[in-house]
Protein backbone atom coordinates (compact mmCIF):
# COMPACT_ATOMS: atom_id res chain seq x y z
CA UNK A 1 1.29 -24.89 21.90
CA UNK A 2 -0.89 -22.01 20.08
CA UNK A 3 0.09 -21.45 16.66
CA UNK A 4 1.88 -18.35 16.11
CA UNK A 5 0.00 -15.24 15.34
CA UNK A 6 0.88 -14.52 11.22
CA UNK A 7 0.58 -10.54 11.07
CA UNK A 8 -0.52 -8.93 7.96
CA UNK A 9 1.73 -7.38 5.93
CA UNK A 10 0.87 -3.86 6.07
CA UNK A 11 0.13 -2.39 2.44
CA UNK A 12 2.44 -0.05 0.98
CA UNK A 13 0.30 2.70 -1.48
CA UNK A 14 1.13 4.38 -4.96
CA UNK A 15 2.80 7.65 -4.86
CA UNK A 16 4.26 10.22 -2.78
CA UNK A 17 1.57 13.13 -1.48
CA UNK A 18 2.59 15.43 0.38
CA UNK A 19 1.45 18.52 2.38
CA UNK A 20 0.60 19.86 -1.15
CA UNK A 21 -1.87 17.29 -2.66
CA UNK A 22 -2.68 17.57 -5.99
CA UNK A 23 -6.12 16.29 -7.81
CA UNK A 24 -6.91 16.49 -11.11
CA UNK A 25 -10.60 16.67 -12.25
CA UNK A 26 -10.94 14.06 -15.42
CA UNK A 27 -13.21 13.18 -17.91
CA UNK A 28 -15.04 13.07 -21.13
CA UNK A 29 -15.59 16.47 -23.00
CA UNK A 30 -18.75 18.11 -21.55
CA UNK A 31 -19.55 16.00 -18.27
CA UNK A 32 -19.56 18.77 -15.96
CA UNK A 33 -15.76 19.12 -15.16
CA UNK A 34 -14.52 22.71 -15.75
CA UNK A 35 -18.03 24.01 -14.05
CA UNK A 36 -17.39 21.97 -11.17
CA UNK A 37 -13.61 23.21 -10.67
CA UNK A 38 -15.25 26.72 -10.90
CA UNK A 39 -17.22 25.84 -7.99
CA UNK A 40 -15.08 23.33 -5.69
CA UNK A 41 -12.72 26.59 -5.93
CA UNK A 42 -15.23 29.23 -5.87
CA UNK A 43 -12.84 30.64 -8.38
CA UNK A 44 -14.14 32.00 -12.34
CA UNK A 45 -11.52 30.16 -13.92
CA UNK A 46 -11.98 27.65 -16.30
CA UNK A 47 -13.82 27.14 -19.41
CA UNK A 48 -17.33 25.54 -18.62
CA UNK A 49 -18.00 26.00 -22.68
CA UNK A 50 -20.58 23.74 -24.65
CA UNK A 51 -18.33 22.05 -26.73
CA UNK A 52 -15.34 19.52 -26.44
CA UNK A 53 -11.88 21.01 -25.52
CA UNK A 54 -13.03 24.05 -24.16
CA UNK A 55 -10.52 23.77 -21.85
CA UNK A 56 -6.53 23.28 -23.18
CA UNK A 57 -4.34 24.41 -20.46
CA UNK A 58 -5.17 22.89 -17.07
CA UNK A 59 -7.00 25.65 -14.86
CA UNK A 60 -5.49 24.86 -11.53
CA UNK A 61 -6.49 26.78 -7.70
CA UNK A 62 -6.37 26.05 -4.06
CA UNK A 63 -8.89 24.59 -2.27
CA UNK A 64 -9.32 24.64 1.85
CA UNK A 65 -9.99 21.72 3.05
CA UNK A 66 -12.76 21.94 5.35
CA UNK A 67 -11.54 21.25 9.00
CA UNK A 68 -13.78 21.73 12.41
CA UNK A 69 -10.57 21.15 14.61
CA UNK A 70 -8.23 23.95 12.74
CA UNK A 71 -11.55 26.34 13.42
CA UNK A 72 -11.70 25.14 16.99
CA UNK A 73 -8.04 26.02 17.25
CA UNK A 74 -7.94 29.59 15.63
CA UNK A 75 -10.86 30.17 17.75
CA UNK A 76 -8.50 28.93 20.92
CA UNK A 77 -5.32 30.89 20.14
CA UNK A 78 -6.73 33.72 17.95
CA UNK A 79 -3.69 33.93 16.35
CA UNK A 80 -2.21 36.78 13.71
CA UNK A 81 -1.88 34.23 10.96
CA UNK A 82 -3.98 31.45 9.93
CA UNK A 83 -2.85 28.68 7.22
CA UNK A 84 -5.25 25.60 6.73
CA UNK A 85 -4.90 22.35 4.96
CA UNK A 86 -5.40 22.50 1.02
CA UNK A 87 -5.77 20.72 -2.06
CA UNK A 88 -4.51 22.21 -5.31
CA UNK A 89 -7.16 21.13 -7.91
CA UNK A 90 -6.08 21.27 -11.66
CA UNK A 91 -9.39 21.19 -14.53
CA UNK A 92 -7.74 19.01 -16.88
CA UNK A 93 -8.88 19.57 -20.48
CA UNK A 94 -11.35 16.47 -21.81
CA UNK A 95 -10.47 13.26 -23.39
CA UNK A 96 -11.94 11.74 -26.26
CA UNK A 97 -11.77 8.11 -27.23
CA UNK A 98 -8.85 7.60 -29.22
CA UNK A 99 -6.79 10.08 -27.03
CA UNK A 100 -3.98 7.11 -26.15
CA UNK A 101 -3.03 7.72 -29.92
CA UNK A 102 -3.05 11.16 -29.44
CA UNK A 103 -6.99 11.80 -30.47
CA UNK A 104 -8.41 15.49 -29.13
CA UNK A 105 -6.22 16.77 -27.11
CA UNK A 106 -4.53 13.36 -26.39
CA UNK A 107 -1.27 13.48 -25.49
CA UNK A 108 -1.28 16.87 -23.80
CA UNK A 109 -4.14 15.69 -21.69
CA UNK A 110 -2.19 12.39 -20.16
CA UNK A 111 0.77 14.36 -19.87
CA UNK A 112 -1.29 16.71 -17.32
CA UNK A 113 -2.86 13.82 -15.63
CA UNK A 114 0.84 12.40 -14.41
CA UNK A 115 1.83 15.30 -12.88
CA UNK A 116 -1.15 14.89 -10.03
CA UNK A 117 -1.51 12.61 -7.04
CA UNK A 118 -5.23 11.42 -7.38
CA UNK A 119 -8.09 11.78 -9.75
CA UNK A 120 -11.41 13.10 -9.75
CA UNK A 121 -13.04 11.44 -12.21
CA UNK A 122 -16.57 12.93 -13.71
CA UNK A 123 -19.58 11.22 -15.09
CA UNK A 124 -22.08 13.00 -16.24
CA UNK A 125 -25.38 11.01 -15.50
CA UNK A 126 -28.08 13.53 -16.52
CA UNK A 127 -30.06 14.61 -19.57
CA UNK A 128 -30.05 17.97 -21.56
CA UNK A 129 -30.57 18.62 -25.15
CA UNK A 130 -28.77 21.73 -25.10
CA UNK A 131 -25.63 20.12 -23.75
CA UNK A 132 -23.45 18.14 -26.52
CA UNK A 133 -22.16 14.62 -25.32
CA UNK A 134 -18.84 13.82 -27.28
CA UNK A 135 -20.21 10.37 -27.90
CA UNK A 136 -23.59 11.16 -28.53
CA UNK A 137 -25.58 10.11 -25.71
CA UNK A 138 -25.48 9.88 -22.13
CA UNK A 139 -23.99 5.91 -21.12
CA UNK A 140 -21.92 6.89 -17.77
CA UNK A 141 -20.74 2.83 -18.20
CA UNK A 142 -19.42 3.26 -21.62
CA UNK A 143 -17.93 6.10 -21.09
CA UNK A 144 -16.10 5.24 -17.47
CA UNK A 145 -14.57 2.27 -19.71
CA UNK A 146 -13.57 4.60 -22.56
CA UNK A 147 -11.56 6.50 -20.16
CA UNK A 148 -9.98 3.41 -18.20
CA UNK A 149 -9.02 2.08 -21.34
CA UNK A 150 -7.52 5.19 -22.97
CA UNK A 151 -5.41 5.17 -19.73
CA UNK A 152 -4.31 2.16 -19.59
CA UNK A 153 -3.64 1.78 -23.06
CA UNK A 154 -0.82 4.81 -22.58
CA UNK A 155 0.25 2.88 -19.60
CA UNK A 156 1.17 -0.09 -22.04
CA UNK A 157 3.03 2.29 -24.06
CA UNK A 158 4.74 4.44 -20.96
CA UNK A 159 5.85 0.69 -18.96
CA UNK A 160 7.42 -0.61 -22.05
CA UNK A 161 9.06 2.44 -23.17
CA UNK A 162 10.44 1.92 -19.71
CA UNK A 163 11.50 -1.30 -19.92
CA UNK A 164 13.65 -0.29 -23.26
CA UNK A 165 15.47 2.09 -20.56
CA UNK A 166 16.11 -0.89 -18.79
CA UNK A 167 16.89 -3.43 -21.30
CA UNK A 168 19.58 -1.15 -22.09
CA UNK A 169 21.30 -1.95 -18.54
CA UNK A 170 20.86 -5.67 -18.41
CA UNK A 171 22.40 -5.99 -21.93
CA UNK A 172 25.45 -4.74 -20.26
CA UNK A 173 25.85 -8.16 -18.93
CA UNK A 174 28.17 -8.99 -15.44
CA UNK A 175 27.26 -9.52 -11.82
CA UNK A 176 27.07 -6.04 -10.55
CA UNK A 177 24.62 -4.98 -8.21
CA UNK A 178 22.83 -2.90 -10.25
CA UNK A 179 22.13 -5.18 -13.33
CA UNK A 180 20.84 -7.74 -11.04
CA UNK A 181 18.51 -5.66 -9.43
CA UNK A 182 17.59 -4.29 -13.36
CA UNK A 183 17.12 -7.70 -14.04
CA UNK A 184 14.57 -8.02 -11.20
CA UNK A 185 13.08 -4.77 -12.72
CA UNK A 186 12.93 -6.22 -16.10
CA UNK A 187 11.10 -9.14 -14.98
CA UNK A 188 8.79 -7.26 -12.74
CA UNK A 189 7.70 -4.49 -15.41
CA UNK A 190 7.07 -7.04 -18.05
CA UNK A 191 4.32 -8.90 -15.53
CA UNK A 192 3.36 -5.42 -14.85
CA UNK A 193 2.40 -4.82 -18.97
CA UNK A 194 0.70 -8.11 -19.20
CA UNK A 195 -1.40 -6.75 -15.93
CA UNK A 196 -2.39 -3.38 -17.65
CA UNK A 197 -2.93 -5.95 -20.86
CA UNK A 198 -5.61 -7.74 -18.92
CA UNK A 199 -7.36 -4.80 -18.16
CA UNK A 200 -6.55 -3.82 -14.80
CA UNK A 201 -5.88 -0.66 -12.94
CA UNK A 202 -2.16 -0.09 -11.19
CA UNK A 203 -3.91 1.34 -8.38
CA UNK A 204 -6.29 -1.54 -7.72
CA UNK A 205 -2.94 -4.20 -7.17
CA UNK A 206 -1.33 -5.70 -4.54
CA UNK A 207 2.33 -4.50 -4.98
CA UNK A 208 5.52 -5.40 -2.70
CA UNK A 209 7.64 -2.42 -1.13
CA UNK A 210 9.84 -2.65 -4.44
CA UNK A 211 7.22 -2.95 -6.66
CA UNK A 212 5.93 0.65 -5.50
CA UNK A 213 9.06 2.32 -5.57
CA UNK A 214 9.66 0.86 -9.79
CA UNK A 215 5.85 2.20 -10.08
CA UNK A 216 6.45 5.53 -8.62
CA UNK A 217 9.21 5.95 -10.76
CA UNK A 218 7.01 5.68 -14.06
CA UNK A 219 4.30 7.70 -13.23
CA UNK A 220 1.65 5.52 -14.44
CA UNK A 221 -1.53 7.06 -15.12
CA UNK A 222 -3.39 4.21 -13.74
CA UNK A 223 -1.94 4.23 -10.44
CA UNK A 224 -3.46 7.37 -9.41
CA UNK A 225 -6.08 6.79 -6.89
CA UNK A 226 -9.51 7.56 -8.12
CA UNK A 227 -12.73 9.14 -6.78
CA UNK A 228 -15.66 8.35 -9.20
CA UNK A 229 -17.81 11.41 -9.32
CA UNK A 230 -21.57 10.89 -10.52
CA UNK A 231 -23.18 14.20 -12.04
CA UNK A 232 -26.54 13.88 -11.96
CA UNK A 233 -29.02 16.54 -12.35
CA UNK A 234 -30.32 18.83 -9.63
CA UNK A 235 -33.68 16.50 -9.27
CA UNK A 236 -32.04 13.36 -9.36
CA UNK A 237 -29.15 14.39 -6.53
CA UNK A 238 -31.95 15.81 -4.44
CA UNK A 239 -34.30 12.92 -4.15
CA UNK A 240 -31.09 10.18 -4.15
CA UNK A 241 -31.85 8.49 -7.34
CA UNK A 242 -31.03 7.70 -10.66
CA UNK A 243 -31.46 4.84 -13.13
CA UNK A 244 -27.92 4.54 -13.56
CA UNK A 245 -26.78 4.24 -10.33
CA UNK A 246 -26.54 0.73 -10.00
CA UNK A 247 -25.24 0.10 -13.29
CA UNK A 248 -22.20 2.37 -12.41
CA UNK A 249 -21.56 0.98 -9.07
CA UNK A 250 -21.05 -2.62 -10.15
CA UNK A 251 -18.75 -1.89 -12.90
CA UNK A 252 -16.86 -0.02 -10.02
CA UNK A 253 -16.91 -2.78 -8.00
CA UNK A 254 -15.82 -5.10 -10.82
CA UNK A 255 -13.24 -2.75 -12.83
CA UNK A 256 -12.16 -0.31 -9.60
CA UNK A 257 -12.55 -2.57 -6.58
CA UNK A 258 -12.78 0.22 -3.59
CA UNK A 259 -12.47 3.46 -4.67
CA UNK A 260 -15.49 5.05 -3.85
CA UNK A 261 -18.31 6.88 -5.95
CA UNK A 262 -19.80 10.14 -4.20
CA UNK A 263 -23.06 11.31 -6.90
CA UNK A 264 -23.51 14.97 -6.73
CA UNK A 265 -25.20 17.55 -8.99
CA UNK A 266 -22.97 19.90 -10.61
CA UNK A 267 -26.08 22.48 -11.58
CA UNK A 268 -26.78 22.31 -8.31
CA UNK A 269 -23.24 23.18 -6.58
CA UNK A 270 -22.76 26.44 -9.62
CA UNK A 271 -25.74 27.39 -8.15
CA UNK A 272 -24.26 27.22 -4.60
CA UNK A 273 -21.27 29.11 -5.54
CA UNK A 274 -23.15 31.86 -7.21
CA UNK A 275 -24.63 32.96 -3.95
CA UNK A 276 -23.08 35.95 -2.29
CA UNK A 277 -22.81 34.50 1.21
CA UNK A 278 -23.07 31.37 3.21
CA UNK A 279 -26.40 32.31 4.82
CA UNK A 280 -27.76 32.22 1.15
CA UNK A 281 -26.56 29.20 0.85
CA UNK A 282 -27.67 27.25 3.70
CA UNK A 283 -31.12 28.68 3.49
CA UNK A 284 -31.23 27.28 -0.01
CA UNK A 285 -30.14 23.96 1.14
CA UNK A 286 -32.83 23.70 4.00
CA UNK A 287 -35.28 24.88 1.83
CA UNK A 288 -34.76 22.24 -0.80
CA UNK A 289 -33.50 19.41 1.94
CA UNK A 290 -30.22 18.83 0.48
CA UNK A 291 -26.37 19.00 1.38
CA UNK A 292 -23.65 20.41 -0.64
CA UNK A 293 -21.34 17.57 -1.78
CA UNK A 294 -18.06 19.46 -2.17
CA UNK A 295 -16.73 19.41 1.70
CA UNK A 296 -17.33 15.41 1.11
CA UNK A 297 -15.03 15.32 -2.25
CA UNK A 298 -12.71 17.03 -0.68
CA UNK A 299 -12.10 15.42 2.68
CA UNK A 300 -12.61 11.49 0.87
CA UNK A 301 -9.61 12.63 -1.35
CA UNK A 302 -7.52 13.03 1.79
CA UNK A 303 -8.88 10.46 3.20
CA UNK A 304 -8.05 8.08 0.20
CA UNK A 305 -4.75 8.59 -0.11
CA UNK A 306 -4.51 7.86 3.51
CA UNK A 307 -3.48 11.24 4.50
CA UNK A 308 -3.69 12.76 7.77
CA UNK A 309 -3.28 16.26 9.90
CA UNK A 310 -1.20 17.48 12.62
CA UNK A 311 -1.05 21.34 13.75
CA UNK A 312 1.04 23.68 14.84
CA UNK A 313 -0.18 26.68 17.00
CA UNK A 314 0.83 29.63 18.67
CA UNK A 315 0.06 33.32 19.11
CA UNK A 316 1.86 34.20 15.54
CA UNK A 317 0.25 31.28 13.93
CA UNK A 318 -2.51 28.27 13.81
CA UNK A 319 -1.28 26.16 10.71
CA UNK A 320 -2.85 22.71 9.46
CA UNK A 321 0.00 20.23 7.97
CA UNK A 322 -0.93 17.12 6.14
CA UNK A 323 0.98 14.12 6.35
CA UNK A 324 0.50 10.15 5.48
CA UNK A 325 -0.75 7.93 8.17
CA UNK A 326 2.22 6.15 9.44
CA UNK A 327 4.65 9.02 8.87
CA UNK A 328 7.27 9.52 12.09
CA UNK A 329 8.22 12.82 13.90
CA UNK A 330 11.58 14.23 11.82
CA UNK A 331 9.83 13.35 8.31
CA UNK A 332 6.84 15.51 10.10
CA UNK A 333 8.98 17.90 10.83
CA UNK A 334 10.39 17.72 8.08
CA UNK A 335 7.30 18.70 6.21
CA UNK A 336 7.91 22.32 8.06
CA UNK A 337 11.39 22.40 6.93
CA UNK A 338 13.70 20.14 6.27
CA UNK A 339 16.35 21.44 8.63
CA UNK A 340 13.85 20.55 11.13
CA UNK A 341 14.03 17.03 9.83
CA UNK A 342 17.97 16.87 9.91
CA UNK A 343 18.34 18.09 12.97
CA UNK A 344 15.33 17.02 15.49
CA UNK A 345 15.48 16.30 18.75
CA UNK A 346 12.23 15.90 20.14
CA UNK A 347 8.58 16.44 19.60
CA UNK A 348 6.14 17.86 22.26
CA UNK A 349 2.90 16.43 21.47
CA UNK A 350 -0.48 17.34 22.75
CA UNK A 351 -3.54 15.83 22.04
CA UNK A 352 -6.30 17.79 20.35
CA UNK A 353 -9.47 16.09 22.60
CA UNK A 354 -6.71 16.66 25.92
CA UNK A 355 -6.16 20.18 24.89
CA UNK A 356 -9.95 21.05 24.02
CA UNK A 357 -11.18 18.97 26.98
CA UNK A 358 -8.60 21.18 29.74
CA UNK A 359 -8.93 24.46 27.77
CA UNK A 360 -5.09 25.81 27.13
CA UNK A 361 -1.65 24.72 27.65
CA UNK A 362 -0.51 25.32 30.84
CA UNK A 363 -3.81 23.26 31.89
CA UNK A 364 -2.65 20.34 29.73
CA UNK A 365 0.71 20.55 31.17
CA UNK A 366 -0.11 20.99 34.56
CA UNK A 367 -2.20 17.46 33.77
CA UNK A 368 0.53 15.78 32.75
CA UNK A 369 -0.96 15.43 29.58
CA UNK A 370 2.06 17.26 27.37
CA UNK A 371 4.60 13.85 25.93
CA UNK A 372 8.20 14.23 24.74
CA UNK A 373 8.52 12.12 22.01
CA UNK A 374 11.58 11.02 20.02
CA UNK A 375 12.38 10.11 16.71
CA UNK A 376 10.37 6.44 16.47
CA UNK A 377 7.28 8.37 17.18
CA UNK A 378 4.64 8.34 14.35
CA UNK A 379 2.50 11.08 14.32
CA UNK A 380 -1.35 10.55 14.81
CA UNK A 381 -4.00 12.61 13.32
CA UNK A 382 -4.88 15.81 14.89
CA UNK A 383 -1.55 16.07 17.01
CA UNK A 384 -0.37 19.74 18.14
CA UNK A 385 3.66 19.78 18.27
CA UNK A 386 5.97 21.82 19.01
CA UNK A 387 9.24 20.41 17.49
CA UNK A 388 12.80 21.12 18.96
CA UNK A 389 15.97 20.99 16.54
CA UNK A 390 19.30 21.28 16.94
CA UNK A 391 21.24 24.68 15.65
CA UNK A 392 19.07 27.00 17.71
CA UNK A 393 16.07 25.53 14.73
CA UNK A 394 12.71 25.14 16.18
């Protein structure tokens, strides 16, 4: 007989992001981080000042994320109100070496870093004598390790300040439910410290179903998902190279296994920004032979916390919802409202290439094409559904 087929146990990620992702832009004082926020949000806040914690408070603004489809669709329906997919971006003030023992800014700035989903993580990989570095000279690989270790040295602190909370439980001694599964907790976030001890990243482990849920629930630093962003100067990003490139991609590879590393020139994007209208700016581009990097930070972010889109659409309203891969039809729903969720019924689902390809709805119902689906469905990207509820909610 053929031996049986051993599936792959599916991999359950860190955290919980919603339709209202969150990124936080880190880094070392003076990399580029607070000029960058300014233009990723075409917005004037921030503090994009020349010396180290220019910025205190974390700046934080909405960002669209860019989306052909949800264009295609407004175009479609033309409808009164039009809501796309965003990102909330938060400038979070600069770390320092030392910060884990509350150097700088120190404890203010990890504090602002758990409240986010996913990291953007600057390194500035240019030149300029009229821009201080807080460690003296430009070393993107000494300075990625500075801030891995400052994180995961607070992680140490944060898992076994945890594990006191704990501790506290098990002492209580018996052969209730709960200090048993303590006990398993115990055990688990003690393996857990000696991990962060050997120098790893949360976010880069292999971690059981149970394992996440104890990690969610401490809010580790290190088990946001990062996206290593390369600043390099406006000649470098144009003509794709840069000494330091490969230097900063293998200690990726070896410290960060996966997450990915996007270079772009921050000069380059403020200059962008400062244009008056996107004709300006695409002119420049073609003129110099060079893309704008910011609809590809935005999108990988989504795309690295596995999230996807489904829409909604009507006369009154086109709106773009963001959801993780895997998610079914009430917890979709559910992202609408959660009466939705509580009381679903069905889903009507079109897909976006059927409805596109046959030009409205009656055309994709008249094709057969419209599916009622119930509540094991799970939602694939780029979906249109209407949802029906119970207590007249739809």
């Amino acid at each position: 007989m053929p031996p049986k087929k051993v599936q792959e146990e599916k991999k359950v990620l860190l955290g919980r992001p919603g339709n209202n992702l969150k990124a936080g832009i880190v880094g070392l004082a003076n990399v580029g981080k607070s000029t960058f926020f300014q233009a990723v949000t075409r917005s004037p806040l921030g503090n994009p000042a020349n010396y180290p914690f220019a910025t205190i408070d974390p700046e934080e603004a909405r960002v669209i994320v860019p989306s052909p489809r949800f264009e295609k669709l407004c175009e479609m329906y033309k409808p009164a109100s039009k809501v796309p997919a965003f990102q909330t971006v938060y400038d979070i003030a600069g770390l320092t070496k030392g910060a884990s023992k509350g150097e700088g800014l120190g404890n203010a700035f990890l504090s602002h870093i758990r409240s986010v989903d996913a990291i953007y993580q600057v390194v500035r990989c240019f030149d300029d004598a009229e821009i201080t570095h807080v460690e003296g000279d430009v070393n993107p690989v000494r300075d990625l390790q500075i801030i891995v270790d400052e994180l995961r040295i607070k992680d140490i602190e944060f898992a076994k300040k945890h594990l006191e909370g704990v501790e506290k439980i098990t002492k209580r001694g018996g052969q209730s439910l709960e200090v048993k599964t303590k006990k398993e907790e115990y055990a688990f976030v003690e393996q857990l410290i000696k991990y962060l001890e050997d120098g790893k990243r949360v976010a880069n482990g292999n971690w059981t179903p149970k394992e996440v849920e104890i990690i969610n629930s401490m809010f580790l630093l290190t088990a946001k998902p990062a996206i290593y962003l390369i600043n390099l100067s406006e000649r470098d990003y144009n003509r794709k190279k840069n000494k330091n490139l490969p230097a900063i991609k293998q200690w990726i590879d070896e410290n960060s296994p996966g997450d990915v590393l996007i270079p772009f020139s921050v000069s380059l994007e403020e200059r962008l920004a400062n244009m008056e209208t996107d004709e300006e700016r695409e002119a420049e581009l073609k003129s110099i032979g060079a893309q704008s990097a910011l609809p590809k930070i935005i999108t990988t972010m989504r795309s690295t916390l596995n999230l996807i889109s489904f829409f909604t659409c009507g006369a009154d309203e086109v709106r773009e919802w963001t959801i993780r891969k895997g998610t079914k039809a009430p917890q979709a729903a559910g992202v609408i409202h959660n009466d939705l969720m509580k009381t679903f019924i069905l889903a009507q689902v079109t897909k976006y290439d059927d409805l596109i390809e046959l030009g409205d709805e009656a055309a994709v119902k008249a094709g057969g094409k419209l599916m009622q689906k119930g509540k094991d469905y799970v939602v694939e990207d780029g979906d249109i559904i209407y949802f029906r509820a119970g207590a007249g909610k739809n």
